[in-house]
C-alpha atoms as a PDB file:
ATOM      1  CA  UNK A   1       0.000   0.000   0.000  1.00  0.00           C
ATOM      2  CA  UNK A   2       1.893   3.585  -0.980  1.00  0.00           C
ATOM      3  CA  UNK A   3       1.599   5.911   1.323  1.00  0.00           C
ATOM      4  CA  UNK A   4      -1.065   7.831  -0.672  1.00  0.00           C
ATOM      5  CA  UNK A   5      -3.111   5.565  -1.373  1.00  0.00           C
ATOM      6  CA  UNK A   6      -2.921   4.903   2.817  1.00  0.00           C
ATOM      7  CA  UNK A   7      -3.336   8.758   3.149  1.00  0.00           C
ATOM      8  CA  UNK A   8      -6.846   8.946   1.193  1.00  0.00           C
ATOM      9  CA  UNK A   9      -8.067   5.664   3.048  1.00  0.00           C
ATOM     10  CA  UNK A  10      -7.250   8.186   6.199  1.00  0.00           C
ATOM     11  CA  UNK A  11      -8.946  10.675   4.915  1.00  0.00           C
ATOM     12  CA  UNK A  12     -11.942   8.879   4.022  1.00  0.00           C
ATOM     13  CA  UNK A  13     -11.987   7.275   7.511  1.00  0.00           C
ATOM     14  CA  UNK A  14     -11.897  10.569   8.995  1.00  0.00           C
ATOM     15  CA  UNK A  15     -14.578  11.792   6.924  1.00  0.00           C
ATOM     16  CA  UNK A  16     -16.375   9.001   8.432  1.00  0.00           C
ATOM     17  CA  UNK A  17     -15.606  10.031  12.195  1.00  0.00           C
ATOM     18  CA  UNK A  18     -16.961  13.165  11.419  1.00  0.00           C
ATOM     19  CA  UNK A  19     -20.200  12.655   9.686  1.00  0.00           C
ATOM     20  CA  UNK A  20     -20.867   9.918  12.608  1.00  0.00           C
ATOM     21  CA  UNK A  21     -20.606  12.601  15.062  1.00  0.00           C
ATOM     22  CA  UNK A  22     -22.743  14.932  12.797  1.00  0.00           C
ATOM     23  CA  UNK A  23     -25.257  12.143  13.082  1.00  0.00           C
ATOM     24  CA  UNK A  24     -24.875  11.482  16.962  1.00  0.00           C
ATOM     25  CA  UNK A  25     -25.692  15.982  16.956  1.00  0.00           C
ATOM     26  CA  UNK A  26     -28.465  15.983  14.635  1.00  0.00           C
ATOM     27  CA  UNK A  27     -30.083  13.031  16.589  1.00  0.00           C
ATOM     28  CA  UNK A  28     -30.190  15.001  19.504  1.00  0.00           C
ATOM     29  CA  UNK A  29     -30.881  18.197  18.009  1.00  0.00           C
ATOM     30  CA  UNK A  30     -34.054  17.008  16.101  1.00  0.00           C
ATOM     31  CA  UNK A  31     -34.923  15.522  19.330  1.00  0.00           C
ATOM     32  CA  UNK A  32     -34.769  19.249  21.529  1.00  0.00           C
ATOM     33  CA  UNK A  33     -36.356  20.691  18.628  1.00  0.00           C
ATOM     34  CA  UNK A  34     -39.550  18.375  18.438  1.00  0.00           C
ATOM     35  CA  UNK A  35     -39.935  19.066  22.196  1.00  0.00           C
ATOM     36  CA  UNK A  36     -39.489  22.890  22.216  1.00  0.00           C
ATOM     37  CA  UNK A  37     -42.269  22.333  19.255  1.00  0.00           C
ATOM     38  CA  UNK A  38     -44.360  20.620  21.854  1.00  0.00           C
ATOM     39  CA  UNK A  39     -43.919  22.827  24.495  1.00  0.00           C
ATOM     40  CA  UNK A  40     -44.616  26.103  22.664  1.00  0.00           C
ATOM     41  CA  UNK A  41     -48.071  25.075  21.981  1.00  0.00           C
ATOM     42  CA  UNK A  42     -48.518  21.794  24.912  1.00  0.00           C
ATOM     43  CA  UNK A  43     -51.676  20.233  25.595  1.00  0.00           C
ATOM     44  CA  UNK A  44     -52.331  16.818  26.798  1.00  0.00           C
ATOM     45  CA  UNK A  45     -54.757  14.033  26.276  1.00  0.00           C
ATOM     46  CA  UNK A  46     -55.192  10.673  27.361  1.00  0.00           C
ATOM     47  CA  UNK A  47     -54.157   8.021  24.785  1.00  0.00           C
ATOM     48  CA  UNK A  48     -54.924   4.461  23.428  1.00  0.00           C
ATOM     49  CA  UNK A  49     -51.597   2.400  22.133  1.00  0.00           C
ATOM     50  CA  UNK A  50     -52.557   0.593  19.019  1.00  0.00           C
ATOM     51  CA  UNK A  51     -49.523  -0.670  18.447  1.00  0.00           C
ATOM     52  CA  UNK A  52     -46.057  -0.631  20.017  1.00  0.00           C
ATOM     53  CA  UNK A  53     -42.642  -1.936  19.428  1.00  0.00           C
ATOM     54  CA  UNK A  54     -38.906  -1.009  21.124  1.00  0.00           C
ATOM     55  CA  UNK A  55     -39.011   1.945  18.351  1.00  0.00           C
ATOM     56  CA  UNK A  56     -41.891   2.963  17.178  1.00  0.00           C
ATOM     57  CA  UNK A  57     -45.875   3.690  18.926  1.00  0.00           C
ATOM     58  CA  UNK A  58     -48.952   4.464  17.230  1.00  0.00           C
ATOM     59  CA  UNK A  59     -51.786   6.347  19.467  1.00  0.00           C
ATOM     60  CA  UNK A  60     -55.355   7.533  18.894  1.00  0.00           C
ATOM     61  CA  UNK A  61     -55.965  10.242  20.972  1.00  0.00           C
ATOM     62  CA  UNK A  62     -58.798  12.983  21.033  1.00  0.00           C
ATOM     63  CA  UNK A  63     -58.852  16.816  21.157  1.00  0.00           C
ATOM     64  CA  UNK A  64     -60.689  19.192  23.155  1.00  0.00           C
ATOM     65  CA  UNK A  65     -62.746  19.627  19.390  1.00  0.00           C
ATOM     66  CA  UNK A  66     -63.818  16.149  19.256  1.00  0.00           C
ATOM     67  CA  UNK A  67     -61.488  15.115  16.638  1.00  0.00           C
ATOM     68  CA  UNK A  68     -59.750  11.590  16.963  1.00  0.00           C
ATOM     69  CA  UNK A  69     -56.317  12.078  16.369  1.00  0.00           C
ATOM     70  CA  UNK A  70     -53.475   9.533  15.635  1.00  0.00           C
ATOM     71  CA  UNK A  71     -49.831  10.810  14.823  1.00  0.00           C
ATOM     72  CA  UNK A  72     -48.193  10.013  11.497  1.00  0.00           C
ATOM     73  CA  UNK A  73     -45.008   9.028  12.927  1.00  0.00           C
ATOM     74  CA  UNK A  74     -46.341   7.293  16.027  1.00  0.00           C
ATOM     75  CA  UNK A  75     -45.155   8.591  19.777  1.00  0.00           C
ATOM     76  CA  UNK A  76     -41.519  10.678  20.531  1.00  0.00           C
ATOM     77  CA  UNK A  77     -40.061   8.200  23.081  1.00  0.00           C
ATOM     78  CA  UNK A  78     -41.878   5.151  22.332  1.00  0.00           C
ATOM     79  CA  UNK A  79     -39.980   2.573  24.806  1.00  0.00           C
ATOM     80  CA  UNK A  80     -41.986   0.347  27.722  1.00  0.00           C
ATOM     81  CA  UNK A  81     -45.154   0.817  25.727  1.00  0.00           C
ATOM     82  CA  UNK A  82     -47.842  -1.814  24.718  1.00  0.00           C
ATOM     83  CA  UNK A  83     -50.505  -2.520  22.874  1.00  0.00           C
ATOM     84  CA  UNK A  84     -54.105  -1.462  24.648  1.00  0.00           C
ATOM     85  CA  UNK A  85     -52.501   0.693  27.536  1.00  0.00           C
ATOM     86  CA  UNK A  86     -53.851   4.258  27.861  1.00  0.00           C
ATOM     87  CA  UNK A  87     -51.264   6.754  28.784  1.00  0.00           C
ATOM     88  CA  UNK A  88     -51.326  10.493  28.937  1.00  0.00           C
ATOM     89  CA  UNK A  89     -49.841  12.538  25.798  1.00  0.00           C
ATOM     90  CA  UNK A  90     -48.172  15.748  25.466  1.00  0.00           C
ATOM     91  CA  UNK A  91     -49.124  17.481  21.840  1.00  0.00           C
ATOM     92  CA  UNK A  92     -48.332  20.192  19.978  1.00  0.00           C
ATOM     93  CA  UNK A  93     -51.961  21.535  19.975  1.00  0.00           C
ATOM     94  CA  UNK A  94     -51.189  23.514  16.831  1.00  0.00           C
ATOM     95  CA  UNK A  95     -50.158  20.056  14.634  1.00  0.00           C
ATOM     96  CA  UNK A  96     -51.639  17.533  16.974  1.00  0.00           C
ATOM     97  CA  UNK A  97     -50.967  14.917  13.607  1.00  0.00           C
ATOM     98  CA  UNK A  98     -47.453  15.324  13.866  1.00  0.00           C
ATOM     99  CA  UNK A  99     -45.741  15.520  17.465  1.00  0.00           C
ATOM    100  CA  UNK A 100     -46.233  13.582  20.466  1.00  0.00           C
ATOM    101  CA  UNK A 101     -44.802  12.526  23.462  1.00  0.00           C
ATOM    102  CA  UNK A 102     -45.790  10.546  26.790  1.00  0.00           C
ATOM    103  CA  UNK A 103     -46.206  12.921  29.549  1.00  0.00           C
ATOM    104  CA  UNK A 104     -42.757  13.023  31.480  1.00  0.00           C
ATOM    105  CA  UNK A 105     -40.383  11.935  28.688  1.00  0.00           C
ATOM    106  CA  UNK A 106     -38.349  14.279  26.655  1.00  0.00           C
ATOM    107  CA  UNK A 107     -35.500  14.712  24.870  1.00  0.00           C
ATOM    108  CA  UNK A 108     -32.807  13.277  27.106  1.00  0.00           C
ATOM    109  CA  UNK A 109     -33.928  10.220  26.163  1.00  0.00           C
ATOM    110  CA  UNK A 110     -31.931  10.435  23.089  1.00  0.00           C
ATOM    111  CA  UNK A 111     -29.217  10.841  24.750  1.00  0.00           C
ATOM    112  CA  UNK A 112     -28.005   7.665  25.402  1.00  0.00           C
ATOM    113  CA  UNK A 113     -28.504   6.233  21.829  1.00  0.00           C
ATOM    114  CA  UNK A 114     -26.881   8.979  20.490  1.00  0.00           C
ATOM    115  CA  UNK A 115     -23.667   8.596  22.268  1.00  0.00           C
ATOM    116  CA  UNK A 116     -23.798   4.927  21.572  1.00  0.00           C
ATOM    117  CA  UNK A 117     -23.854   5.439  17.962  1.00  0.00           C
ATOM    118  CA  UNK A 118     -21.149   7.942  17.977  1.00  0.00           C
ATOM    119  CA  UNK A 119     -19.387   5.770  20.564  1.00  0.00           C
ATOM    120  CA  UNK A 120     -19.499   2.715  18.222  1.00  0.00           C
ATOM    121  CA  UNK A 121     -18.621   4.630  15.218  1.00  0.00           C
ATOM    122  CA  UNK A 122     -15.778   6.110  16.919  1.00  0.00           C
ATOM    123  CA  UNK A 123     -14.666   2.499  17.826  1.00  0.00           C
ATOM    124  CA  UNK A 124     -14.759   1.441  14.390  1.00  0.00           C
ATOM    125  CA  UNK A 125     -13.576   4.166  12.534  1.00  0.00           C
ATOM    126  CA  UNK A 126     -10.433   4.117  14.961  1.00  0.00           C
ATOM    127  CA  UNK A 127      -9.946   0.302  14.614  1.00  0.00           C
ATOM    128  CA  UNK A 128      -9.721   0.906  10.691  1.00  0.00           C
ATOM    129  CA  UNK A 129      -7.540   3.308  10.997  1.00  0.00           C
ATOM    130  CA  UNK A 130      -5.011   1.550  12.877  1.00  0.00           C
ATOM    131  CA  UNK A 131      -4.943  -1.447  10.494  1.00  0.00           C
ATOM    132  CA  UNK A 132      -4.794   0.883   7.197  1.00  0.00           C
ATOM    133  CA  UNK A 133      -1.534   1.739   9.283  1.00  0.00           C
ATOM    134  CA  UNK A 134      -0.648  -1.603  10.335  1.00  0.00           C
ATOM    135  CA  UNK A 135      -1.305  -2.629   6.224  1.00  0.00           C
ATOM    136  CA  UNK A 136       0.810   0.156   4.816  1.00  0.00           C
ATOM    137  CA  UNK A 137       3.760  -0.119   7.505  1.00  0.00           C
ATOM    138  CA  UNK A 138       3.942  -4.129   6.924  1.00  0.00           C
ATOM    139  CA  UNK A 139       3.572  -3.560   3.210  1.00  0.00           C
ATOM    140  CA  UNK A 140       6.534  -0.993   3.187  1.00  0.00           C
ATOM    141  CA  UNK A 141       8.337  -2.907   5.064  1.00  0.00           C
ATOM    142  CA  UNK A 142       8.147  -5.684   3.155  1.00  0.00           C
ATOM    143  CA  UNK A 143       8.574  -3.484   0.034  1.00  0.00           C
ATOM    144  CA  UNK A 144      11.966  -2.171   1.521  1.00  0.00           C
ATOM    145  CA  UNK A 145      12.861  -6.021   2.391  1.00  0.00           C
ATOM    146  CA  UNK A 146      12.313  -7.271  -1.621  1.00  0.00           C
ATOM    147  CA  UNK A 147      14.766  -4.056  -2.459  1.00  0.00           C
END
């Protein structure tokens, strides 16, 4: 492996590293966002889980004008729900088909799986980068060896 070609792998690898970070930011970004949404314009209502998984719950809720409501992208925060409970919602009352929340969870939530992906991508990223060393020191070495 010359050392350029070794170089660019670097450089690749660290564009990597950075756009994981990026990722690990706009995670919880998006997530502080949603909830200053919510809190501009809160109201609550009590909820019906139709449906819930580790990453994703779907609600019907109503609001105070009667309308049944039910979230395109399901609940903000979905974990320890199930199918059938009714829980209280937080809503932003001015796009009640949007954003939602369970009363008492917010964004630190995302947190924690935000540093884990950064975390693991960090790991990885690093690893490769010490073996496109490793490669192009043993492969020099060898080259030098030969000559």
């Amino acid at each position: 492996m010359t050392r350029t070609l070794q170089r660019r792998i670097q450089i690749v690898l660290a564009l990597v590293f950075v756009l994981v970070t990026l990722i690990g930011a706009v995670i919880v970004a998006g997530a502080y966002r949603n909830d200053a949404k919510i809190d501009a314009n809160k109201a609550t209502a009590v909820a019906e889980v139709i449906s819930a998984d580790r990453l994703h719950a779907a609600v019907n809720f109503v609001t105070p004008d009667g309308v049944l409501r039910n979230p395109k992208l399901g609940l903000l925060y979905p974990t320890d729900l199930s199918a059938g409970q009714r829980i209280l919602v937080d809503y932003d009352a001015t796009d009640p088909d949007t954003l939602a929340r369970p009363v008492g969870r917010d964004a630190q939530l995302s947190v924690v799986p935000a540093v884990s992906i950064v975390g693991a991508g960090w790991a990885l990223v690093l690893i490769l980068m010490v073996t496109v060393a490793e490669v192009g020191r043993r492969t020099r070495a060898a080259d030098e060896a030969r000559d």
